[in-house]
Protein backbone atom coordinates (compact mmCIF):
# COMPACT_ATOMS: atom_id res chain seq x y z
CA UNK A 1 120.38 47.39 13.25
CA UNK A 2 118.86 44.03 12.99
CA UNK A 3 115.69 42.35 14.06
CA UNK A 4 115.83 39.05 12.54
CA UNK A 5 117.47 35.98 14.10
CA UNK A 6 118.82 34.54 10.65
CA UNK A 7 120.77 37.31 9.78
CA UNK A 8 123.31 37.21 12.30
CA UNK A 9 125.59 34.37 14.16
CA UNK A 10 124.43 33.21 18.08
CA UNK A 11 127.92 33.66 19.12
CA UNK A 12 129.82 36.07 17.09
CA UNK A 13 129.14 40.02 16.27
CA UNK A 14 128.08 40.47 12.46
CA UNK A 15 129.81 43.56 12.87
CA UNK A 16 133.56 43.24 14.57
CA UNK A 17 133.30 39.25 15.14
CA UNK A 18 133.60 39.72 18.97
CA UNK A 19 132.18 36.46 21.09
CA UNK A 20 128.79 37.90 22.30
CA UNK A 21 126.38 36.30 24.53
CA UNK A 22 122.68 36.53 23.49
CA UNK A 23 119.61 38.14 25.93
CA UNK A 24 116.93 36.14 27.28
CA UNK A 25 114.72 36.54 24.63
CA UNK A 26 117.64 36.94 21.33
CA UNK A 27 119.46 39.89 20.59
CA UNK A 28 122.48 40.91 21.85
CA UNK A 29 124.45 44.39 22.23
CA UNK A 30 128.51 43.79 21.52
CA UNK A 31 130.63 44.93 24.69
CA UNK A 32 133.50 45.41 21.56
CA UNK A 33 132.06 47.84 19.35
CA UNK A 34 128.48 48.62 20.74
CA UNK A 35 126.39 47.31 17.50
CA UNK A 36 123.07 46.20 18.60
CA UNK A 37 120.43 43.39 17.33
CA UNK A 38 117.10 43.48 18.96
CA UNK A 39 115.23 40.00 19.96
CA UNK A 40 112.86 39.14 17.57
CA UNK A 41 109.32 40.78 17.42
CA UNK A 42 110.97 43.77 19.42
CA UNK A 43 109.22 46.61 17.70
CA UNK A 44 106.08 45.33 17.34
CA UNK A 45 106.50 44.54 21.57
CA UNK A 46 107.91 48.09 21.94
CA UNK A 47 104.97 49.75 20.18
CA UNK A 48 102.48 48.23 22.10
CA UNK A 49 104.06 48.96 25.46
CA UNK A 50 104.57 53.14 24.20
CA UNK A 51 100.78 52.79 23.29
CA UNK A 52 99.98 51.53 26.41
CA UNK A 53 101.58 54.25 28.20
CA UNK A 54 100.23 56.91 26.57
CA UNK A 55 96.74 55.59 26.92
CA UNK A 56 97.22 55.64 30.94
CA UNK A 57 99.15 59.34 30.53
CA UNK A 58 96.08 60.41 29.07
CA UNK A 59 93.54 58.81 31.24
CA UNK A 60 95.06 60.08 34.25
CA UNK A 61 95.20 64.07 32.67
CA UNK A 62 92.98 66.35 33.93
CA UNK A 63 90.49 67.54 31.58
């Protein structure tokens, strides 16, 4: 998998060379053979949200 917007064509799988249509924000999953590229800044995104939700899960625990 791939996070980086240069590494890959806007219109094309890297993998299979399907015709893909890009997300809203980059990346794209290929409806031919499944490979995936995440938007830019992704992970860093994704990690804040999981923090986030295991701050509330643990505010809301009974202790």
């Amino acid at each position: 998998m791939t996070s980086s917007p240069d590494d890959y064509d806007s219109t094309n799988c890297v993998w299979c060379g399907a015709a893909v249509h890009l997300g809203p924000d980059g990346g794209y999953v290929c409806g031919q053979c499944t490979y995936t590229v995440t938007p830019p800044g992704y992970e860093k995104q994704a990690a804040a949200e999981r923090a986030q939700i295991s701050a509330r899960r643990h505010a809301k625990r009974p202790g």
